[in-house]
C-alpha atoms as a PDB file:
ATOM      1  CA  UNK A   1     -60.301  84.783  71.340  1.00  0.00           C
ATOM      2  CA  UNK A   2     -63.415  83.998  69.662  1.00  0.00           C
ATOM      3  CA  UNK A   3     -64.675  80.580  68.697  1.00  0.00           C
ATOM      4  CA  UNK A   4     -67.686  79.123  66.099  1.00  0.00           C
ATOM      5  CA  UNK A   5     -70.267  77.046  67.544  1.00  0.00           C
ATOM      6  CA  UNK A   6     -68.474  74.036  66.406  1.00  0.00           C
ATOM      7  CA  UNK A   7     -65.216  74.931  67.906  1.00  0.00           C
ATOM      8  CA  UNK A   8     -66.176  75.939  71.215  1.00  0.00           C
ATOM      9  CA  UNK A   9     -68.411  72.669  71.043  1.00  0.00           C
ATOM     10  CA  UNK A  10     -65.804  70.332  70.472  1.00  0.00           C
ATOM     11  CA  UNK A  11     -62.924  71.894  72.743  1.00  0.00           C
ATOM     12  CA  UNK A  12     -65.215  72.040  75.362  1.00  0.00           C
ATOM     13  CA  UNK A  13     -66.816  68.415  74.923  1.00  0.00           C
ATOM     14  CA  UNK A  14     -70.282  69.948  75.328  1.00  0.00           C
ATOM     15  CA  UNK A  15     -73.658  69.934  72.424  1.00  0.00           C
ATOM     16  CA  UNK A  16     -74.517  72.288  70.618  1.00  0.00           C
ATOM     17  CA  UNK A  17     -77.979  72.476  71.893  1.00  0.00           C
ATOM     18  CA  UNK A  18     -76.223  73.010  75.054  1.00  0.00           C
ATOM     19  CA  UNK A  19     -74.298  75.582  73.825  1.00  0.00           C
ATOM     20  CA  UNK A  20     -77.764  77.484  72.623  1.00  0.00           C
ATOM     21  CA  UNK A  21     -79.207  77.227  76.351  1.00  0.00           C
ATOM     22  CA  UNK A  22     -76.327  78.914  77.533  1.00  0.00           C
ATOM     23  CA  UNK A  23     -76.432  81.734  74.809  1.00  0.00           C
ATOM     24  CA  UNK A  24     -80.146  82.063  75.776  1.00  0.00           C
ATOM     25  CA  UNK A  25     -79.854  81.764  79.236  1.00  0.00           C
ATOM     26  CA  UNK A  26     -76.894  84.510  78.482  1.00  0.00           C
ATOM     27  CA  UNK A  27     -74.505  81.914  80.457  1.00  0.00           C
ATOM     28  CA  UNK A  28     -71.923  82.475  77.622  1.00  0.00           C
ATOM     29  CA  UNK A  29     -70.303  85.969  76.197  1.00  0.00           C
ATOM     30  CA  UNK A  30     -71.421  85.654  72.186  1.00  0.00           C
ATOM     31  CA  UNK A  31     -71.437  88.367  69.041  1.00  0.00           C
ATOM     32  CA  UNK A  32     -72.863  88.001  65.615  1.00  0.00           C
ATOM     33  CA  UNK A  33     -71.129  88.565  62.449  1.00  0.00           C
ATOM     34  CA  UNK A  34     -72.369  87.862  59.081  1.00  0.00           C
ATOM     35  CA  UNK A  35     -74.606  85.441  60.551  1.00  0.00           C
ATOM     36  CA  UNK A  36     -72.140  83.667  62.372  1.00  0.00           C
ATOM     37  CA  UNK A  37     -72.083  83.067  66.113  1.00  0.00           C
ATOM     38  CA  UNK A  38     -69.102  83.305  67.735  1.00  0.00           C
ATOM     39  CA  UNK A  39     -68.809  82.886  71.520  1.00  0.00           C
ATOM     40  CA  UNK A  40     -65.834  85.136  73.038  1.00  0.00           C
ATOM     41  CA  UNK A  41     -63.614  82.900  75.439  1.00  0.00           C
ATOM     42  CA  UNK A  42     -60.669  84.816  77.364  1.00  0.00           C
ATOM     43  CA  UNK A  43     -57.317  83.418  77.555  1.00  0.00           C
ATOM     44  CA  UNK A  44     -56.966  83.328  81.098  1.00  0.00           C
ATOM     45  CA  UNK A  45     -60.062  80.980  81.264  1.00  0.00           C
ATOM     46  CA  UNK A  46     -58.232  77.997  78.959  1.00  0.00           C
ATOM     47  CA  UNK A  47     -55.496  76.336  80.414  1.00  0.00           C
ATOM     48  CA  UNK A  48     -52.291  75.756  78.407  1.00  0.00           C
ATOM     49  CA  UNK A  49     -52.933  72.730  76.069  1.00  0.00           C
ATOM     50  CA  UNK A  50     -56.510  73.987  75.097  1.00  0.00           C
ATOM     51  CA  UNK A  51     -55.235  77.568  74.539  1.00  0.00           C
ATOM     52  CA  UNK A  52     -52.293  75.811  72.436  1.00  0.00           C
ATOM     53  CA  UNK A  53     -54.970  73.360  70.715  1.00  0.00           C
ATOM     54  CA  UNK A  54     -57.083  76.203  69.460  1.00  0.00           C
ATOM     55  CA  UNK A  55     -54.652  78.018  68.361  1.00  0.00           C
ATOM     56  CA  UNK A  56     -53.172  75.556  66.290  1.00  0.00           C
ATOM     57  CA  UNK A  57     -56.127  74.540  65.162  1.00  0.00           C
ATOM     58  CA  UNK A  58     -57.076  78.510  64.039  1.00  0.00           C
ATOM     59  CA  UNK A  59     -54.166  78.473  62.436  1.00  0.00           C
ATOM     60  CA  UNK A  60     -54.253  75.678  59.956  1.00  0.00           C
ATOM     61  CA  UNK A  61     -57.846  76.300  59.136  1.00  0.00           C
ATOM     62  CA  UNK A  62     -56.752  79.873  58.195  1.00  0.00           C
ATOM     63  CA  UNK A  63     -54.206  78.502  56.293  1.00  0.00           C
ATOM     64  CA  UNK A  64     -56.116  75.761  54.174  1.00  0.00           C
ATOM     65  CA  UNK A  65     -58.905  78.728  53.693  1.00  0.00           C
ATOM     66  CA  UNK A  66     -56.370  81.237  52.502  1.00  0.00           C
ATOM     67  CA  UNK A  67     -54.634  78.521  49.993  1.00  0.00           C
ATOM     68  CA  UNK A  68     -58.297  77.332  48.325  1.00  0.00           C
ATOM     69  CA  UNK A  69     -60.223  80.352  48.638  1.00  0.00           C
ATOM     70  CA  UNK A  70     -59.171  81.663  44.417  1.00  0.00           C
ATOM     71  CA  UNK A  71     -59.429  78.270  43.282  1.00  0.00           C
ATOM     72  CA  UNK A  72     -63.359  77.904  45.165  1.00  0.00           C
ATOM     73  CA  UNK A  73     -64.036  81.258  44.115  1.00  0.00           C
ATOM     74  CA  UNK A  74     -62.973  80.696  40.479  1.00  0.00           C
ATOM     75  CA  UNK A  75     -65.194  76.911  40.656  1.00  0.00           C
ATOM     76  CA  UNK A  76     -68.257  78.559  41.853  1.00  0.00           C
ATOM     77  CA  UNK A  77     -68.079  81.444  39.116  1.00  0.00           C
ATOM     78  CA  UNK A  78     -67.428  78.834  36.875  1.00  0.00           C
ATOM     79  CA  UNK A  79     -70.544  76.301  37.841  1.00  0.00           C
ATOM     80  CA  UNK A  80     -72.905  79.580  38.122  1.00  0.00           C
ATOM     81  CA  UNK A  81     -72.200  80.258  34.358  1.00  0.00           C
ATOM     82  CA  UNK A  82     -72.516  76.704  33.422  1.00  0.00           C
ATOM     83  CA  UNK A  83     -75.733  76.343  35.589  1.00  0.00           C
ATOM     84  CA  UNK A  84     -77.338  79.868  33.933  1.00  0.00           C
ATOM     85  CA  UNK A  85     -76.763  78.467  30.685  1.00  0.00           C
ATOM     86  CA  UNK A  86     -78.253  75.123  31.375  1.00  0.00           C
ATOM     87  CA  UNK A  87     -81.209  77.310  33.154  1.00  0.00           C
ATOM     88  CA  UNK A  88     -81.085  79.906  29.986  1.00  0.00           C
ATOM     89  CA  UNK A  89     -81.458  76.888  27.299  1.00  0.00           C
ATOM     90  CA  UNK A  90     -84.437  75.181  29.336  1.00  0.00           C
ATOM     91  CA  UNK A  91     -86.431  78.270  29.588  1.00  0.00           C
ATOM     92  CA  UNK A  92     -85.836  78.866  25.751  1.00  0.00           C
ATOM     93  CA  UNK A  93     -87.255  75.428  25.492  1.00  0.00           C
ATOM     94  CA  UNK A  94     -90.252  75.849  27.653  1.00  0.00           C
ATOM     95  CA  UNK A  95     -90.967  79.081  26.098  1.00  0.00           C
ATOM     96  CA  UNK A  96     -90.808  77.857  22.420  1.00  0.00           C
ATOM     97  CA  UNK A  97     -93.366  74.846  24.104  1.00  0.00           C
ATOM     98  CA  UNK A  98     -95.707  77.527  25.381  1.00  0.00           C
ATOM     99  CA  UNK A  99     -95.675  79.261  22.104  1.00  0.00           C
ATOM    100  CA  UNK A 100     -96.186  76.086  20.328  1.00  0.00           C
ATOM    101  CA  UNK A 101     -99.387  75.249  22.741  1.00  0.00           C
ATOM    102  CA  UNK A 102    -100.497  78.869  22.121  1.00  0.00           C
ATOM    103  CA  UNK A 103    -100.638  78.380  18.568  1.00  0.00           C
ATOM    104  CA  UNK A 104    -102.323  75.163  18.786  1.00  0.00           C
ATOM    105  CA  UNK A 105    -104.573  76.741  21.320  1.00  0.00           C
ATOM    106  CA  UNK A 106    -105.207  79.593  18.634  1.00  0.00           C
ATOM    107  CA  UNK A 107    -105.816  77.081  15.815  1.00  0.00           C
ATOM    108  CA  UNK A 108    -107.962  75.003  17.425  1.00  0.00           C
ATOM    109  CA  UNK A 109    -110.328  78.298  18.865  1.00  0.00           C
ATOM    110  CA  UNK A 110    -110.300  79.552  15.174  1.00  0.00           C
ATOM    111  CA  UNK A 111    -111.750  76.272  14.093  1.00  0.00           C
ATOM    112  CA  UNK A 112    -114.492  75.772  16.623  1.00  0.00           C
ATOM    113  CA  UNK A 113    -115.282  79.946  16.011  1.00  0.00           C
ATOM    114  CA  UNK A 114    -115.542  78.909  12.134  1.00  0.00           C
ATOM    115  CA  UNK A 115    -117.500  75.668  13.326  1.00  0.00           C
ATOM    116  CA  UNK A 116    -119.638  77.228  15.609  1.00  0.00           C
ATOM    117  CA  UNK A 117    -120.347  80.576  12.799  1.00  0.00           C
ATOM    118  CA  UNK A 118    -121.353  77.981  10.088  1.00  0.00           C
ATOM    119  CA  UNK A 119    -123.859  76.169  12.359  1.00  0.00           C
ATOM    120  CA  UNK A 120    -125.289  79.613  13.255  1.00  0.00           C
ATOM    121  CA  UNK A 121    -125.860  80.270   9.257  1.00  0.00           C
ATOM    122  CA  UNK A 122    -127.374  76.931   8.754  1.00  0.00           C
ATOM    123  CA  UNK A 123    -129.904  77.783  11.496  1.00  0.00           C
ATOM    124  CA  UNK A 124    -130.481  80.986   9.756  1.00  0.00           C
ATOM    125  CA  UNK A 125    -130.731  79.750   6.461  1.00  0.00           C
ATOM    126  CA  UNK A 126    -133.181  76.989   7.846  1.00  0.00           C
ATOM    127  CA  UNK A 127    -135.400  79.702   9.520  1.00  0.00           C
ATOM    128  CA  UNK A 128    -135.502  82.023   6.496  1.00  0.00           C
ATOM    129  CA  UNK A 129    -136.639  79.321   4.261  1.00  0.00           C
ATOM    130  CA  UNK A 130    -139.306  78.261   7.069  1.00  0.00           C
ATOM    131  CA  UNK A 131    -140.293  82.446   7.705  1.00  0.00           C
ATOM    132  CA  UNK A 132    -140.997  82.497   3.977  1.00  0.00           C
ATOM    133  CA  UNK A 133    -142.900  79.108   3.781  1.00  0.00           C
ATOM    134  CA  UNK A 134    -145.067  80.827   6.535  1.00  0.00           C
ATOM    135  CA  UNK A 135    -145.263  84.283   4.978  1.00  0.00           C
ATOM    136  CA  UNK A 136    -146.223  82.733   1.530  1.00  0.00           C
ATOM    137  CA  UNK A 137    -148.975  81.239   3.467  1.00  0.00           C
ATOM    138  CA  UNK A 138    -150.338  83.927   4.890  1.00  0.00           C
ATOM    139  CA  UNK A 139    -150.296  86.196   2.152  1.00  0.00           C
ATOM    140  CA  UNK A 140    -152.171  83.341   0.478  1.00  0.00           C
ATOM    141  CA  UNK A 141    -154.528  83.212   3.511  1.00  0.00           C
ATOM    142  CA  UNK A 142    -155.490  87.088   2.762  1.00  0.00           C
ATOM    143  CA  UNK A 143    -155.560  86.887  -0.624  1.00  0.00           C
ATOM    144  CA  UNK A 144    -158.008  84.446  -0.179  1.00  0.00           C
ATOM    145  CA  UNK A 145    -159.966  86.231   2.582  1.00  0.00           C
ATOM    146  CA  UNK A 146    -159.675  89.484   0.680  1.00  0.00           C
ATOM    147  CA  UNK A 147    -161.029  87.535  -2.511  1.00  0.00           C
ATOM    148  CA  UNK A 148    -163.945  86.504  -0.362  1.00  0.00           C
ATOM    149  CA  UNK A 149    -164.940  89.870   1.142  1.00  0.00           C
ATOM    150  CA  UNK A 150    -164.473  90.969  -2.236  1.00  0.00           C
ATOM    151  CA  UNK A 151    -167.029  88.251  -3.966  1.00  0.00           C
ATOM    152  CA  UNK A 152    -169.270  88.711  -0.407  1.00  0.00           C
ATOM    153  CA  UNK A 153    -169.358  92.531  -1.210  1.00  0.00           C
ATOM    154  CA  UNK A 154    -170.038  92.498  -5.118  1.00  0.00           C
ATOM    155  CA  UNK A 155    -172.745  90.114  -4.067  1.00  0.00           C
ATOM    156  CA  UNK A 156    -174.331  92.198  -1.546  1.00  0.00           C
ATOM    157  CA  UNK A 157    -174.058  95.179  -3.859  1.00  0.00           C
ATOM    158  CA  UNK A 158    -175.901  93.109  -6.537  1.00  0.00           C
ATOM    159  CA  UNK A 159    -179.158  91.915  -3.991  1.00  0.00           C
ATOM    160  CA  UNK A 160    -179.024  95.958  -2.785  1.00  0.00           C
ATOM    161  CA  UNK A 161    -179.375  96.982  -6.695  1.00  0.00           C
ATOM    162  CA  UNK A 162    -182.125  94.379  -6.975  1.00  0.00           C
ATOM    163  CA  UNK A 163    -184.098  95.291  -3.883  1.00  0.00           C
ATOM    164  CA  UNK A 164    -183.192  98.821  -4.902  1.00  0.00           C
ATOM    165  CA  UNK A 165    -186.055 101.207  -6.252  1.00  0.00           C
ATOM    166  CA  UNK A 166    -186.081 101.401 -10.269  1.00  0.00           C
ATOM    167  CA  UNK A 167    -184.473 104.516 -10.972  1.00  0.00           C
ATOM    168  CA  UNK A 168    -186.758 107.257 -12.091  1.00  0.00           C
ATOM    169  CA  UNK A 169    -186.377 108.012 -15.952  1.00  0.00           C
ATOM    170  CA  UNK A 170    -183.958 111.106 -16.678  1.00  0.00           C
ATOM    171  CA  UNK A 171    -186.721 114.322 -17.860  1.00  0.00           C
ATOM    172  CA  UNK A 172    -185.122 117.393 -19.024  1.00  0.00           C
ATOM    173  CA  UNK A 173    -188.495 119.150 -19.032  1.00  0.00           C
ATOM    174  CA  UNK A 174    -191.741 119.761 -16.829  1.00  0.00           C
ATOM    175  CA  UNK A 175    -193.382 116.383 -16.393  1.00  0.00           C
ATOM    176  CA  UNK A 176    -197.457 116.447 -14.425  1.00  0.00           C
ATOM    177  CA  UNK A 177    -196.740 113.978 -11.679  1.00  0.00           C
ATOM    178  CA  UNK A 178    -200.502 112.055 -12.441  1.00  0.00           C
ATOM    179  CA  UNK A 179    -198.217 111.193 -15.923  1.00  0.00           C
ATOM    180  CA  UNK A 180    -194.984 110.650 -14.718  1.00  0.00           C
ATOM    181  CA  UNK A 181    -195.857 108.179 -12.136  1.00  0.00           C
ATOM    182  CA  UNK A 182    -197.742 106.212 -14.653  1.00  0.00           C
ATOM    183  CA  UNK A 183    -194.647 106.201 -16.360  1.00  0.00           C
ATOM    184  CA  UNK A 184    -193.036 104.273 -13.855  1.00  0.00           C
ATOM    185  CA  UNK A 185    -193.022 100.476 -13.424  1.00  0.00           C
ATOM    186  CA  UNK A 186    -195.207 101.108  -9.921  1.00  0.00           C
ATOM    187  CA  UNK A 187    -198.384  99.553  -8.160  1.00  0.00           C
ATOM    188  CA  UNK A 188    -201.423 101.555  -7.820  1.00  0.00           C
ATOM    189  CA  UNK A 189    -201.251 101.709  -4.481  1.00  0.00           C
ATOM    190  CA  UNK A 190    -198.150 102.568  -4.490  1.00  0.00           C
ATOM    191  CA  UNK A 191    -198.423 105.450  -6.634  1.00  0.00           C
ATOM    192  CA  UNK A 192    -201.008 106.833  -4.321  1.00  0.00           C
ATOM    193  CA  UNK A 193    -198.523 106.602  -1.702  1.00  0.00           C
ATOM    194  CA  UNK A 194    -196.260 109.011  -3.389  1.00  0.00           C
ATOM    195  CA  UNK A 195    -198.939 111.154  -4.657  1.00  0.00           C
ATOM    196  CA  UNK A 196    -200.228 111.613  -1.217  1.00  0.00           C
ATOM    197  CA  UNK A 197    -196.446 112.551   0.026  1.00  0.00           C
ATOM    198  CA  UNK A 198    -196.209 115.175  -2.939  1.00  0.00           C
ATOM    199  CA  UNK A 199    -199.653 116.861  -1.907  1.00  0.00           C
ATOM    200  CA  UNK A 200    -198.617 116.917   1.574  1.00  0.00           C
ATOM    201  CA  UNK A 201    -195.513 119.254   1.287  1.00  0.00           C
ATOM    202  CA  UNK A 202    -197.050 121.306  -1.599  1.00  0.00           C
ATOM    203  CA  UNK A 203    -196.927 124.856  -1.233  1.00  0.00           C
ATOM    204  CA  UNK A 204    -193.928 124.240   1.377  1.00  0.00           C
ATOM    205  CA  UNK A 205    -191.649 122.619  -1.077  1.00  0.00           C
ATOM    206  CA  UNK A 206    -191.075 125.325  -3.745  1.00  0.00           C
ATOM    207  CA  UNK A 207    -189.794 122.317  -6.308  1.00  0.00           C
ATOM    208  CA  UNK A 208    -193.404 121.020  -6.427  1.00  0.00           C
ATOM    209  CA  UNK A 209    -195.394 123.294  -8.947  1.00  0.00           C
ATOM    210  CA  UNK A 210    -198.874 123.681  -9.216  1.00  0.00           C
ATOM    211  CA  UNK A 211    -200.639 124.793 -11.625  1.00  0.00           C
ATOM    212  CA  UNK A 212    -204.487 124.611 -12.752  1.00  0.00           C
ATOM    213  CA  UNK A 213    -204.912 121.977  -9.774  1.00  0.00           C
ATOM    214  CA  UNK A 214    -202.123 119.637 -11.294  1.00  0.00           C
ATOM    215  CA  UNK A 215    -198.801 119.322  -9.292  1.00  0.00           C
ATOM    216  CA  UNK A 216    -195.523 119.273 -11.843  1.00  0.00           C
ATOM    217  CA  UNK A 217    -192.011 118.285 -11.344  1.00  0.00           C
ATOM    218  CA  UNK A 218    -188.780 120.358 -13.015  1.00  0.00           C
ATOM    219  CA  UNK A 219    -186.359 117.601 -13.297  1.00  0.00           C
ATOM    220  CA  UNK A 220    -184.085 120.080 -14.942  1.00  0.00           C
ATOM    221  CA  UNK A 221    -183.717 121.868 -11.469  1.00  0.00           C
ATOM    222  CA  UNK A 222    -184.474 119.510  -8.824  1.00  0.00           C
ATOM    223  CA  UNK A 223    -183.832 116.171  -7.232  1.00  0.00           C
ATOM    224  CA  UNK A 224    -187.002 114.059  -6.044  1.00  0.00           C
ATOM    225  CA  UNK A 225    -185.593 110.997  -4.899  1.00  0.00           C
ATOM    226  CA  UNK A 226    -186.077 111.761  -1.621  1.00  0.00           C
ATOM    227  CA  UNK A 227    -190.349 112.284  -2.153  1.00  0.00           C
ATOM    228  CA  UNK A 228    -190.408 108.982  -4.924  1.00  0.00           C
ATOM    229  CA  UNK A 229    -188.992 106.544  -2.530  1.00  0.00           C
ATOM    230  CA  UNK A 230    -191.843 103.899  -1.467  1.00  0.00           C
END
């Protein structure tokens, strides 16, 4: 016969950590089924009253589990329903409290996103208005500069045209250079100056004529600026 831990413990008066040093120790003949120790005692080993005290025993606790196993059985199926329901309707309440916290959550992220994007066009706004304060300024800046330059360069345009030479008088015919200098608002000596310049390129310069020991100028032809500068 076989007996469970508990059996063999109280029949034979002895612990159950007792019991476990002598399965270890391999003191007592054991098997395993579904978990369940069992430790194998042979008849011959158990005098009569213990033999007839297990068996009794074996045989009422067979009975009492064969008359209440349906009705345990049908109680357990029973309370597992009931307790997957209970579980079923809590989850469906924590879940519709995590969506509710989600949305919230959502809400909350679109409002600081809409907070946070209106602050950003304020900034903007603010540095647009203060880019074109500063780039009215500085077009003003160059418009004045460029105004100056412009009234600096007009004036030194007017002191060159003063300092200038007198332009000569358009001729459209021979002029003697003795008679066209004198026709010029010139000092003697600087007439001589640009007689002397005339007789020195004579002959090399073929728009200097000469004729009867008088030098002429074609102003029809030629340019002399270059030979009345003084």
């Amino acid at each position: 016969m076989r007996l469970t831990l508990d059996e063999y413990s109280k029949h034979f008066k002895m612990s159950k950590e007792m019991i476990q040093s002598k399965i270890r120790n391999k003191k007592l003949n054991y098997i395993i089924e579904d978990g369940t120790t069992y430790i194998i005692v042979t008849r011959s080993s158990l005098d009569n009253e213990k033999r007839n005290s297990i068996h009794q025993e074996q045989k009422k606790k067979k009975v009492t589990t064969t008359v209440q196993k349906p009705t345990q059985q049908k109680t357990t199926v029973a309370m597992v329903l009931e307790l997957y329901k209970r579980e079923n309707q809590q989850l469906k309440a924590k879940i519709e409290q995590l969506e509710s916290k989600i949305d919230k959550l959502i809400d909350d992220k679109e409002q600081m996103l809409r907070d946070e994007m209106q602050k950003i066009e304020q900034v903007y706004s603010a540095k647009d208005e203060q880019l074109k304060t500063i780039l009215e300024l500085i077009n003003t800046k160059l418009l004045h500069e460029q105004n100056s330059k412009q009234l600096e360069t007009i004036h030194e345009i007017e002191t060159i045209q003063e300092n200038a030479a007198p332009t000569p008088p358009k001729v459209e015919q021979i002029v003697e250079l003795k008679e066209y200098l004198k026709s010029l608002d010139l000092e003697p000596y600087q007439r001589k100056i640009i007689r002397k310049r005339f007789l020195a390129v004579q002959g090399k310069d073929i728009r200097i004529l000469k004729q009867n020991g008088k030098l002429y100028l074609d102003f029809s032809k030629y340019d002399y600026s270059d030979l009345l500068e003084y």
